[in-house]
N, C-alpha and C. Protein backbone atom coordinates (compact mmCIF):
# COMPACT_ATOMS: atom_id res chain seq x y z
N UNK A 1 4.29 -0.78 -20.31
CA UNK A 1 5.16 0.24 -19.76
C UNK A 1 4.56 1.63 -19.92
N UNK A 2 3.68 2.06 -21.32
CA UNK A 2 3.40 3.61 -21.00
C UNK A 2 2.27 3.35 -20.06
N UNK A 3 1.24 2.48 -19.31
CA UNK A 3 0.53 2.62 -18.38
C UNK A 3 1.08 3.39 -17.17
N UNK A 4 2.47 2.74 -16.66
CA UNK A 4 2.90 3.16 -15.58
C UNK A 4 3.44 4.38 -15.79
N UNK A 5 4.27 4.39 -17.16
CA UNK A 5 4.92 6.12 -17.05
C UNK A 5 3.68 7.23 -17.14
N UNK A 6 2.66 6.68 -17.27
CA UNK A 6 0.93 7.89 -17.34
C UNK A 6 0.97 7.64 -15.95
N UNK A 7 1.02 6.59 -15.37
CA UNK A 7 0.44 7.02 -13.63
C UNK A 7 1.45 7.52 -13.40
N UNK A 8 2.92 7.59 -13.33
CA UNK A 8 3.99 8.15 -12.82
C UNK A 8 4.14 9.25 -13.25
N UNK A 9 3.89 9.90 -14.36
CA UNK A 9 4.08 10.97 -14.97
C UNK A 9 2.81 12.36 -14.01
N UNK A 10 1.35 11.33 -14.34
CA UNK A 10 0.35 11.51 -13.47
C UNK A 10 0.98 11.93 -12.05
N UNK A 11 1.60 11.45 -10.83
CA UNK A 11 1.79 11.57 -9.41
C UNK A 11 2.41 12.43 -9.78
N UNK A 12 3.80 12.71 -10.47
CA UNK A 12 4.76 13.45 -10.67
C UNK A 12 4.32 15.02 -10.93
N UNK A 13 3.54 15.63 -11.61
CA UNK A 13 2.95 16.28 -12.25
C UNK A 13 2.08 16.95 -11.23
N UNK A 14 1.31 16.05 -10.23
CA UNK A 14 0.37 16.25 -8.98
C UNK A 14 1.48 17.21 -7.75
N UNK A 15 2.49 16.20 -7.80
CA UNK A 15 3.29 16.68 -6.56
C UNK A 15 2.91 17.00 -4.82
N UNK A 16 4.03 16.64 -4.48
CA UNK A 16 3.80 16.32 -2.75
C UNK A 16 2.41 16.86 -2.17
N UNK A 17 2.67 18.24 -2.47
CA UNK A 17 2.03 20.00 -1.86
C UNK A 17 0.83 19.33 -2.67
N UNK A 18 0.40 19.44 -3.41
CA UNK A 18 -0.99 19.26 -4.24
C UNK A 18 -1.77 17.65 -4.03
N UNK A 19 -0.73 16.65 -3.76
CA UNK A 19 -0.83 15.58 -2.84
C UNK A 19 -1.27 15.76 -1.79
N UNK A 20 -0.75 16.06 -0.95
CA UNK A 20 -0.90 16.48 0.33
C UNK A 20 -2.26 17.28 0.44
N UNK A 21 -2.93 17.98 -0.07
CA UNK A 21 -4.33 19.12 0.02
C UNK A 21 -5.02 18.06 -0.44
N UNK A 22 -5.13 17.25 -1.55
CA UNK A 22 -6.22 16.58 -2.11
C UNK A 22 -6.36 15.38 -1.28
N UNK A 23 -5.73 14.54 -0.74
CA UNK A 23 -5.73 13.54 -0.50
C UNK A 23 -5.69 13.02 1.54
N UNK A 24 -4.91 13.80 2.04
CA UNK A 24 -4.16 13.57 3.36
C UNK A 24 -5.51 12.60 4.28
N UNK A 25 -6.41 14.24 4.07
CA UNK A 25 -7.93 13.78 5.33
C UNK A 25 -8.28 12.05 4.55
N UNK A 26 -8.28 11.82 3.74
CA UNK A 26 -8.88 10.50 3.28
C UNK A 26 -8.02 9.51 3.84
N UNK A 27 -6.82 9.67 3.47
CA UNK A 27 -5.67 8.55 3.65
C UNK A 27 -5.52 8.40 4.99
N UNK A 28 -5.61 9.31 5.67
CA UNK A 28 -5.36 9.29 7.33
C UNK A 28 -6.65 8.35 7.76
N UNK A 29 -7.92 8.82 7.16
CA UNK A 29 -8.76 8.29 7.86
C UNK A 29 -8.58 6.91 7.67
N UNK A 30 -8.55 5.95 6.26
CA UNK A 30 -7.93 5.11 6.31
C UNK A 30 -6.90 4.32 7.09
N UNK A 31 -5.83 4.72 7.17
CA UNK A 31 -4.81 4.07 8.26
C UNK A 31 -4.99 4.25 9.81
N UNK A 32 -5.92 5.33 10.29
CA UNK A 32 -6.55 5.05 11.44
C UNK A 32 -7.08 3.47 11.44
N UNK A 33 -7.88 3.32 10.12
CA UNK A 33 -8.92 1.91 10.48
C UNK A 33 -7.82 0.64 10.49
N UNK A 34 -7.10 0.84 10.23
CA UNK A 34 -6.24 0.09 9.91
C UNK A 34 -5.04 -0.09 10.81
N UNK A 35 -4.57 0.59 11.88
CA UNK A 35 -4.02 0.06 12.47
C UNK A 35 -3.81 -0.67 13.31
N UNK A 36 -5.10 -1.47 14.09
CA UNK A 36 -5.25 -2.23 14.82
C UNK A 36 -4.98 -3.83 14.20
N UNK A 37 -4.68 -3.81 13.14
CA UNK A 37 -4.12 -4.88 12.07
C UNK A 37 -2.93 -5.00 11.68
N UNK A 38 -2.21 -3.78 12.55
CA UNK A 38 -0.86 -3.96 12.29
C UNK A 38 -0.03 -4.52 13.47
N UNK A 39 -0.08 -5.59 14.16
CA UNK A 39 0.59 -5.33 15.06
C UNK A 39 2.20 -5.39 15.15
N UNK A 40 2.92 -5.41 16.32
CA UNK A 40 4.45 -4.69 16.54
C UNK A 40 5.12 -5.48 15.35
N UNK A 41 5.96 -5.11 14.06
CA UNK A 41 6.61 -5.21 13.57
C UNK A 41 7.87 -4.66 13.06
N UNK A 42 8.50 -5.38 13.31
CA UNK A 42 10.30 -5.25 12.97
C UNK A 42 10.42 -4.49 11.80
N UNK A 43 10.00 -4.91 10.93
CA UNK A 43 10.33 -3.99 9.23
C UNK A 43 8.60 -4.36 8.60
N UNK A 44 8.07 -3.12 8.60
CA UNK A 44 6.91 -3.58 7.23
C UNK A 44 7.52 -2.31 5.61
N UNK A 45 6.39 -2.52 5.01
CA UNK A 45 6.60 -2.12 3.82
C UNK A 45 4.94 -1.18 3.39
N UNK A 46 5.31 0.07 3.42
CA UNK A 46 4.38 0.83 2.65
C UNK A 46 3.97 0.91 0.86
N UNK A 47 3.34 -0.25 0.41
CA UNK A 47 3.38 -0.08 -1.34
C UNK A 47 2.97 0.68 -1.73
N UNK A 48 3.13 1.67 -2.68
CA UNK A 48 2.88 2.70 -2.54
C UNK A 48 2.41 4.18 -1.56
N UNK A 49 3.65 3.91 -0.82
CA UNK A 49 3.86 5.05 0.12
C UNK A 49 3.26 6.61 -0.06
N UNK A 50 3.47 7.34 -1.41
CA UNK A 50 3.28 8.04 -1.65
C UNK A 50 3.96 9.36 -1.25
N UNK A 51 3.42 10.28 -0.34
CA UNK A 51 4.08 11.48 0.69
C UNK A 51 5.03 11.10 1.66
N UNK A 52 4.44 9.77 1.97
CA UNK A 52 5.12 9.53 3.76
C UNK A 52 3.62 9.46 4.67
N UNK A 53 2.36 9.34 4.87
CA UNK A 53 1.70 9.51 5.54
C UNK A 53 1.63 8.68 6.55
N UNK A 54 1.52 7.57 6.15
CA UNK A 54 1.85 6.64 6.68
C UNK A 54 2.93 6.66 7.96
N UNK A 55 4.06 7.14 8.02
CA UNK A 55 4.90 6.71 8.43
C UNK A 55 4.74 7.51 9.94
N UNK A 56 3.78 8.73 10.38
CA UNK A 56 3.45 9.27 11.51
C UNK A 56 2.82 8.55 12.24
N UNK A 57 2.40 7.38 11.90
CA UNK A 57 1.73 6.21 12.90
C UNK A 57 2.31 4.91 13.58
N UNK A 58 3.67 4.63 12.62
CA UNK A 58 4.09 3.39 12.39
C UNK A 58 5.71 4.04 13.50
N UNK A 59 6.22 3.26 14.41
CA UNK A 59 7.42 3.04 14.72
C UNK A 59 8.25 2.15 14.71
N UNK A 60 7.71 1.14 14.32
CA UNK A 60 8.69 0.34 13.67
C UNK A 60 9.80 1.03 12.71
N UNK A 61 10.58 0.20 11.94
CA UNK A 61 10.77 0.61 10.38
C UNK A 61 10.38 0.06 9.48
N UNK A 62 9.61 1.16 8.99
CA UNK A 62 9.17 1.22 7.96
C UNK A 62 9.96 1.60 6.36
N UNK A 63 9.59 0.93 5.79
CA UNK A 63 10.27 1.03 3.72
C UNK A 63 8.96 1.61 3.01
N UNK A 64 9.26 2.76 2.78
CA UNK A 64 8.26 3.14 1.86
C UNK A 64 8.98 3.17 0.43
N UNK A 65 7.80 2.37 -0.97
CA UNK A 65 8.24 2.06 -2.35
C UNK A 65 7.03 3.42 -2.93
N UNK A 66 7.61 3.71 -4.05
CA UNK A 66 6.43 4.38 -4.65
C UNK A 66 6.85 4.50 -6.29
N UNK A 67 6.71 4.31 -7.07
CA UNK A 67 6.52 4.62 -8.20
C UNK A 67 6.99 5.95 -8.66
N UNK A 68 6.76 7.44 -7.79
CA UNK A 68 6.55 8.87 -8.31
C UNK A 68 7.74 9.47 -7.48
N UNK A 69 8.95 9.81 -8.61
CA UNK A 69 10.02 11.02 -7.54
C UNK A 69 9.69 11.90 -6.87
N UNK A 70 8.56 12.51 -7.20
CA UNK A 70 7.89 13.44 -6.53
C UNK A 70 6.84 13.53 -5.81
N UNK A 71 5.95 12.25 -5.38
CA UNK A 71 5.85 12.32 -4.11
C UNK A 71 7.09 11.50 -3.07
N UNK A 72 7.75 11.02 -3.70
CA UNK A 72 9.26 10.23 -2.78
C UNK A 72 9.68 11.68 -2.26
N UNK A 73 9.69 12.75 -2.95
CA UNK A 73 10.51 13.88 -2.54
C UNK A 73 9.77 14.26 -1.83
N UNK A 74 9.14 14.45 -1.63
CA UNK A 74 7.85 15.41 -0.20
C UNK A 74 8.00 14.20 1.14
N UNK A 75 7.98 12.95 0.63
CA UNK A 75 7.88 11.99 1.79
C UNK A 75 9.44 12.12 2.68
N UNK A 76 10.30 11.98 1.94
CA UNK A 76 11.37 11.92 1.98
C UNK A 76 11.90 13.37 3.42
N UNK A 77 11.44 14.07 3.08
CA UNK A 77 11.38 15.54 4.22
C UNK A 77 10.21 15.00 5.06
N UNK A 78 9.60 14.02 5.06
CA UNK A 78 8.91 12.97 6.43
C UNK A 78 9.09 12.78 7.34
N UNK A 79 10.05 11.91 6.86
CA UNK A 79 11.18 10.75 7.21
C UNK A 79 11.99 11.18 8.23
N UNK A 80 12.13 10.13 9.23
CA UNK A 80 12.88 10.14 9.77
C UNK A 80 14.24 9.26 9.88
N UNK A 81 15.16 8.81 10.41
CA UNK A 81 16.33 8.22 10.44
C UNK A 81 16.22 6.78 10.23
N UNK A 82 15.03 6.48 10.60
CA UNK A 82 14.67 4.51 10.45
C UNK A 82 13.87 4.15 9.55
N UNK A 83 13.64 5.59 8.40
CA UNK A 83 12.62 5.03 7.52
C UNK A 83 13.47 4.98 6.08
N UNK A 84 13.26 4.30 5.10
CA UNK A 84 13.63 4.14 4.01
C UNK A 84 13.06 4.56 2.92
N UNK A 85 13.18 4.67 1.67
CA UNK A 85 12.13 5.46 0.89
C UNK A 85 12.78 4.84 -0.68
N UNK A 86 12.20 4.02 -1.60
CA UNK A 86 12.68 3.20 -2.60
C UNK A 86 11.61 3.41 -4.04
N UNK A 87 12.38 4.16 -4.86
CA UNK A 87 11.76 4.30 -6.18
C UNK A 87 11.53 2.96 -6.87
N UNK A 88 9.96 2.05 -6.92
CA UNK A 88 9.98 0.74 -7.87
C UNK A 88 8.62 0.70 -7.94
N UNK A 89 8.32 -0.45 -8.51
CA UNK A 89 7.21 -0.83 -9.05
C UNK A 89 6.44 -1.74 -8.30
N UNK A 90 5.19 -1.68 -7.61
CA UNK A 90 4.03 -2.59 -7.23
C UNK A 90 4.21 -3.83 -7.76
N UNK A 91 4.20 -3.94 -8.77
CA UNK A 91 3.87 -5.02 -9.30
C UNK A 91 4.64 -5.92 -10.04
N UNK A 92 6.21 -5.57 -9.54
CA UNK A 92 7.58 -6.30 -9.47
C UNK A 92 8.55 -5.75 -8.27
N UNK A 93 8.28 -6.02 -7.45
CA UNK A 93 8.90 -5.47 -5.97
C UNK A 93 10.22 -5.98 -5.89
N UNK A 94 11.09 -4.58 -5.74
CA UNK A 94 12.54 -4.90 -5.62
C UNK A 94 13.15 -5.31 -4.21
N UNK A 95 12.73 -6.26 -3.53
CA UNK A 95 12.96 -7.18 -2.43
C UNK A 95 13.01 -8.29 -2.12
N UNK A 96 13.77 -9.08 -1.82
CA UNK A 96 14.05 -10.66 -1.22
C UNK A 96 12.77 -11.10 -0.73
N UNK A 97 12.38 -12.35 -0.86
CA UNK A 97 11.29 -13.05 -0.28
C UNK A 97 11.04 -13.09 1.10
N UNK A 98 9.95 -13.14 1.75
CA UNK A 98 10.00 -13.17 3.24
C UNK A 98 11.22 -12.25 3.88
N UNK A 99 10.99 -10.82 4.15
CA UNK A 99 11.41 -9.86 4.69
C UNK A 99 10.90 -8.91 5.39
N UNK A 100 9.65 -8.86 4.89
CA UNK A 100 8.59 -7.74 5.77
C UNK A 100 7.84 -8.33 7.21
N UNK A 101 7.44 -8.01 8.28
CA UNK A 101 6.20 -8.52 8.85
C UNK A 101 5.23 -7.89 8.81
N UNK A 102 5.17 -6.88 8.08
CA UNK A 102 3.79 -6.45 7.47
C UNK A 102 3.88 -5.56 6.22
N UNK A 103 2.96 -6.09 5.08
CA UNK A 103 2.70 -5.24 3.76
C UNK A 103 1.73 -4.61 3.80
N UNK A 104 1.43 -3.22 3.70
CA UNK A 104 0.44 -2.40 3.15
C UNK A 104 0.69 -1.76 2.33
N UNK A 105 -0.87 -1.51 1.35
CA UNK A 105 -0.95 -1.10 0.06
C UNK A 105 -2.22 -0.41 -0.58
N UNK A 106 -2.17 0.53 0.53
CA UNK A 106 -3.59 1.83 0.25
C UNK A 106 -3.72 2.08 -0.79
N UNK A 107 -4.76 2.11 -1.42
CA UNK A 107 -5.61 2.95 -2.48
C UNK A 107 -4.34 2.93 -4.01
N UNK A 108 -3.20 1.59 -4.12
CA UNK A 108 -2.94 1.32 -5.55
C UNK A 108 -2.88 0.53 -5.94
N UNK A 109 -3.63 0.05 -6.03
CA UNK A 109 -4.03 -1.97 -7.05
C UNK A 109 -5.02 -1.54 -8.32
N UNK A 110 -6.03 0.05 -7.68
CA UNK A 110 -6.58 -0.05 -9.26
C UNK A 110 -5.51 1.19 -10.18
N UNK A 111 -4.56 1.62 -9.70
CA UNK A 111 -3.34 1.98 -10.65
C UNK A 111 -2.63 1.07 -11.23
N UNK A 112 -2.84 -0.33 -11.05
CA UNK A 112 -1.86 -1.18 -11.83
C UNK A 112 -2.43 -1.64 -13.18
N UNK A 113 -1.63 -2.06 -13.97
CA UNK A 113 -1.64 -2.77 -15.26
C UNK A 113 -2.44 -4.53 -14.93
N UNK A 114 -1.54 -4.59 -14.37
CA UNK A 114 -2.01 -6.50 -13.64
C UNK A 114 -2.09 -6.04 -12.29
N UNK A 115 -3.26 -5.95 -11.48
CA UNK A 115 -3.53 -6.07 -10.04
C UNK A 115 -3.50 -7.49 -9.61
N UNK A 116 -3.80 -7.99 -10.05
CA UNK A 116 -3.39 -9.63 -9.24
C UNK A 116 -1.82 -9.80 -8.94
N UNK A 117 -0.99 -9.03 -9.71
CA UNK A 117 0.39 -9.21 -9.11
C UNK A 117 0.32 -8.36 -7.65
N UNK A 118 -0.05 -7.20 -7.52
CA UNK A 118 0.26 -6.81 -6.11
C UNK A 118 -0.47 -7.84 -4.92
N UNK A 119 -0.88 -8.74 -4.96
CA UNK A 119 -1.26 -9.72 -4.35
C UNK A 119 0.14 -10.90 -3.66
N UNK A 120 0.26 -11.41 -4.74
CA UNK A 120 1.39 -12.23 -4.98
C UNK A 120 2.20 -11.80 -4.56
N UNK A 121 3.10 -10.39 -5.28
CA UNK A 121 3.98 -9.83 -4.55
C UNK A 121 4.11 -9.61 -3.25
N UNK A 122 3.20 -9.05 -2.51
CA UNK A 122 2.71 -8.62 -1.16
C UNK A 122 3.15 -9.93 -0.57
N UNK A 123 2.34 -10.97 -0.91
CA UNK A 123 2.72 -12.20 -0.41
C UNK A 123 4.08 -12.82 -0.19
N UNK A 124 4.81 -12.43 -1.25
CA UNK A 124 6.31 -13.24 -1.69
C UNK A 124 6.94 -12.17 -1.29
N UNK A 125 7.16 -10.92 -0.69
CA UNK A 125 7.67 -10.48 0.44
C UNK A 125 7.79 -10.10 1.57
N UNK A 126 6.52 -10.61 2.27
CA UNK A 126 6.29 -10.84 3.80
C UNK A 126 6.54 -12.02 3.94
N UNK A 127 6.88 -12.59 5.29
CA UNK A 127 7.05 -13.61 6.21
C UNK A 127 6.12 -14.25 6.56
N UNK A 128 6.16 -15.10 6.48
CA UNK A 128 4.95 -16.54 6.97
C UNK A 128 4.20 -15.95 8.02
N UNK A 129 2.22 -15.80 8.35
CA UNK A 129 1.88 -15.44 9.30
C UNK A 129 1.99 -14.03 9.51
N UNK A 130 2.53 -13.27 8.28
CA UNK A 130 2.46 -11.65 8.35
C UNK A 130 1.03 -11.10 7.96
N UNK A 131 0.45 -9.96 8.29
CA UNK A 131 -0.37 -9.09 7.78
C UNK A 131 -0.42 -8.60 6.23
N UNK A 132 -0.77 -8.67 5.51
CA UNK A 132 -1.35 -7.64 4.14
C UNK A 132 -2.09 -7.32 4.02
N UNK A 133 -2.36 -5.75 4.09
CA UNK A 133 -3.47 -4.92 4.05
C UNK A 133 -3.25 -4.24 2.62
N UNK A 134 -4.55 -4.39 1.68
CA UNK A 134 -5.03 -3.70 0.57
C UNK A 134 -6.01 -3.44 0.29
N UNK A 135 -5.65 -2.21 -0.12
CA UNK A 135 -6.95 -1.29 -0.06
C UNK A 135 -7.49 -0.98 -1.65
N UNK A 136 -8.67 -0.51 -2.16
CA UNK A 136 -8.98 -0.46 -3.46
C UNK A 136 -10.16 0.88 -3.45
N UNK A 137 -9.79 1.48 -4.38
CA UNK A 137 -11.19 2.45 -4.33
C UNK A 137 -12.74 2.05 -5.11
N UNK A 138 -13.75 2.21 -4.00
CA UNK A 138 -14.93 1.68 -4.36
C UNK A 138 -15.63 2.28 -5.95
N UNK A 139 -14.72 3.04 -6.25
CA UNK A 139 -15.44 3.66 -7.81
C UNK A 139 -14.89 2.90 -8.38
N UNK A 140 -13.51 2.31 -8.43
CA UNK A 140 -12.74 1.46 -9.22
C UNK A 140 -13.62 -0.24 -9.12
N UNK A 141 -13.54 -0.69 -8.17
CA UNK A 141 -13.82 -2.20 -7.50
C UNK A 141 -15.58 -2.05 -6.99
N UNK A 142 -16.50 -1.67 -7.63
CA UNK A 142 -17.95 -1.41 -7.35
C UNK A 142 -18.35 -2.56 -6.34
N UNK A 143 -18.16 -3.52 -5.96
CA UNK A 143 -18.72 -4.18 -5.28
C UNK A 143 -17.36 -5.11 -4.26
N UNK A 144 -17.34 -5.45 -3.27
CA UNK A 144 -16.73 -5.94 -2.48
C UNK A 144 -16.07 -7.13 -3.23
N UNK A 145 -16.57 -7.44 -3.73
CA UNK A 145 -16.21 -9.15 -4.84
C UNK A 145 -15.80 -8.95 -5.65
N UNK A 146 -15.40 -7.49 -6.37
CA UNK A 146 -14.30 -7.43 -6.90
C UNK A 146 -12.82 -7.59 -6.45
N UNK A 147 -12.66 -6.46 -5.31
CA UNK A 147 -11.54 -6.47 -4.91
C UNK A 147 -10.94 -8.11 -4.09
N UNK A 148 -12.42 -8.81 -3.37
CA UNK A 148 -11.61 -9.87 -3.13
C UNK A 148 -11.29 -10.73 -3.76
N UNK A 149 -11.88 -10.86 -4.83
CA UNK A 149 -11.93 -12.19 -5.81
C UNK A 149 -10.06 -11.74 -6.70
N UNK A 150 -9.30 -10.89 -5.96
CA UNK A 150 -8.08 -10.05 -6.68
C UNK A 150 -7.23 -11.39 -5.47
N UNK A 151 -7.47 -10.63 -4.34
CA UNK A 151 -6.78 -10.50 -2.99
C UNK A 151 -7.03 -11.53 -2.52
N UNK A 152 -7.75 -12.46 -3.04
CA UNK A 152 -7.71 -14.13 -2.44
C UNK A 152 -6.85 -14.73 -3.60
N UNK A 153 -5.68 -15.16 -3.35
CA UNK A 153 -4.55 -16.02 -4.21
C UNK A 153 -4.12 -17.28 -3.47
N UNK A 154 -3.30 -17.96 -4.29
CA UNK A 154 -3.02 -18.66 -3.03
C UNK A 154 -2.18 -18.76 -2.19
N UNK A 155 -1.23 -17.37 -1.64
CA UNK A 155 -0.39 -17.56 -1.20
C UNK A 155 -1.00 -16.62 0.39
N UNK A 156 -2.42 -16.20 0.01
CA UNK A 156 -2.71 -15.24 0.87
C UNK A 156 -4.58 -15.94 1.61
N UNK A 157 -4.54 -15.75 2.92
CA UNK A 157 -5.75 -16.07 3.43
C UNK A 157 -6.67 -14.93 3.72
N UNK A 158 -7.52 -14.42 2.96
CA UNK A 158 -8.55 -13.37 3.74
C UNK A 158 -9.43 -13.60 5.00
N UNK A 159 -8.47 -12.85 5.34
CA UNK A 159 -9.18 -12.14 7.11
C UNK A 159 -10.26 -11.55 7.36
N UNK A 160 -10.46 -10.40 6.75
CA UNK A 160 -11.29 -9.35 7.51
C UNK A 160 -11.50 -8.16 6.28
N UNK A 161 -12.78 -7.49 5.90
CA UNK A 161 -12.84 -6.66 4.64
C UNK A 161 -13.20 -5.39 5.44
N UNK A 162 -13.04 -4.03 5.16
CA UNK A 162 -13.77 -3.34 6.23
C UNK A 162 -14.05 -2.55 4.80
N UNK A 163 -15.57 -1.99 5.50
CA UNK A 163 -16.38 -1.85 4.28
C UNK A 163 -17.44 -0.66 4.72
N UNK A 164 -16.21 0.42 5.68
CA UNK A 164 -17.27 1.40 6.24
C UNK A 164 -17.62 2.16 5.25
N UNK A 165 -18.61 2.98 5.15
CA UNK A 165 -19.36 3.50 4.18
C UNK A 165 -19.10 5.08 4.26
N UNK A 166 -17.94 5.27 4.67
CA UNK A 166 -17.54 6.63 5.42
C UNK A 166 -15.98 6.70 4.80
N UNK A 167 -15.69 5.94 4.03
CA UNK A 167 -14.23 5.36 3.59
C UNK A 167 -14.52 5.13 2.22
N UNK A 168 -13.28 5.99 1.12
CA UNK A 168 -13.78 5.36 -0.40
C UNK A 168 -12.97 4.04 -0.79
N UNK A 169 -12.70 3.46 0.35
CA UNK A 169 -11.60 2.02 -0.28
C UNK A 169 -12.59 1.06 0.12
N UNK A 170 -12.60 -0.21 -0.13
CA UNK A 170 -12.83 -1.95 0.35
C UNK A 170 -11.14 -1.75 1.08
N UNK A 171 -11.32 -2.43 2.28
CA UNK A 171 -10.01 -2.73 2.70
C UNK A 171 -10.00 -3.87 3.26
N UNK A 172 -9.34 -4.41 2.65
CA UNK A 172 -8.84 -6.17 2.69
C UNK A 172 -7.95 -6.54 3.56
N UNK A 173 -7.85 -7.24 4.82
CA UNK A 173 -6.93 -8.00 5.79
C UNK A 173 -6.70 -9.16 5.32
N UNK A 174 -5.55 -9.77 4.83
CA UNK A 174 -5.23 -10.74 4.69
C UNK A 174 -4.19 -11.67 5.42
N UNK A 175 -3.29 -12.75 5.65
CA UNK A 175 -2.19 -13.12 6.06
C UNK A 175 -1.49 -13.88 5.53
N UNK A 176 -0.38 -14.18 5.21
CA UNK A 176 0.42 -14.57 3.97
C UNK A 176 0.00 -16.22 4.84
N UNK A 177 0.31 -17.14 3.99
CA UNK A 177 -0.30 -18.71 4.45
C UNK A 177 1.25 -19.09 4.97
N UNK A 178 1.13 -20.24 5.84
CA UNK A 178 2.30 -20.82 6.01
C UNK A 178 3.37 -21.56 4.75
C-alpha cells in the first residue's frame, strides 16, 4: 500500500497543469499510433486515464480510472457528458467482468507493485474478442521481452508490439481469448 500512496501522492503533487506541459506531446503521439487498434466501441476503459487525453480521440464512451484526484480533476474539466471518470486502482479494477470492448493502459504497468495483474485485470474486464492495448516505458522494460513476457497471460493473445523508435513505450496489442 505505501507503493501506491508514493505514486499517488507522486501524480497528486505533479498536478493536471504540470501534467499537462511535461507529458501531453508524448502521450498524444502515442494514442495517435494506437488508434487504428481501436476499433468502434460501445464502452472502452482508459487505465490510467490520467488528464483526460485520451478522451479527444475516442467517441465512443469512454471510463476513465486513475489512481490521482488530481489529475481526475484536470481530466474531469475534459470531459464531456458520455465520459466517466473513476478514482481506483490498476491492479484491482472496480468493474464487473466482461464490460468493456476495449482496455487501454498507456505508460502504467511500470507504476505498479504487481504488473502482471494489470494484464489479467484488463482481461477480466473486457469482453471476449476485445482489444487491450499496453503500453510500458522503454527505460522501465529495456528490451521488448520484458514487457511481453508481462502481457502474454492466459487470458490474453498477443497481436501486434509497436516498437517505433520515436516513442518511449513498447506498445502491446493484445485480445482477450474466447
Amino acid at each position: 500500500m505505501k507503493h501506491k500512496n508514493t505514486i499517488k501522492s507522486r501524480y497528486d503533487d505533479l498536478g493536471g497543469s504540470d501534467y499537462d506541459m511535461r507529458y501531453t506531446e508524448e502521450q498524444l503521439a502515442k494514442y495517435e499510433l494506437i488508434m487504428d487498434e481501436l476499433p468502434e466501441a460501445n464502452l472502452m476503459l482508459d487505465n490510467g486515464c490520467g488528464t483526460g487525453l485520451l478522451f479527444r480521440f475516442i467517441e465512443s464512451s469512454l471510463v476513465g480510472l486513475d489512481l490521482s484526484s488530481e489529475l481526475l480533476r484536470t481530466a474531469r474539466e475534459r470531459v464531456n457528458d458520455v465520459q466517466y471518470l473513476v478514482q481506483g486502482d490498476s491492479e484491482y479494477l472496480p468493474f464487473r467482468d466482461d464490460v468493456f470492448d476495449a482496455v487501454v493502459s498507456v505508460t502504467v504497468v511500470q507504476n505498479l507493485m504487481k504488473p502482471e495483474r494489470l494484464p489479467i485485470e484488463s482481461a477480466r474486464v473486457s469482453k471476449p474478442g476485445s482489444n487491450v492495448i499496453i503500453s510500458s516505458l522503454k527505460r522501465v522494460y529495456e528490451k521488448v521481452e520484458d514487457i511481453t513476457s508481462i502481457v502474454e497471460c492466459d487470458y490474453l493473445m498477443l497481436n501486434r508490439v509497436f516498437t517505433d523508435e520515436n516513442i518511449n513505450d513498447w506498445i502491446t496489442v493484445s485480445t482477450k481469448k474466447q
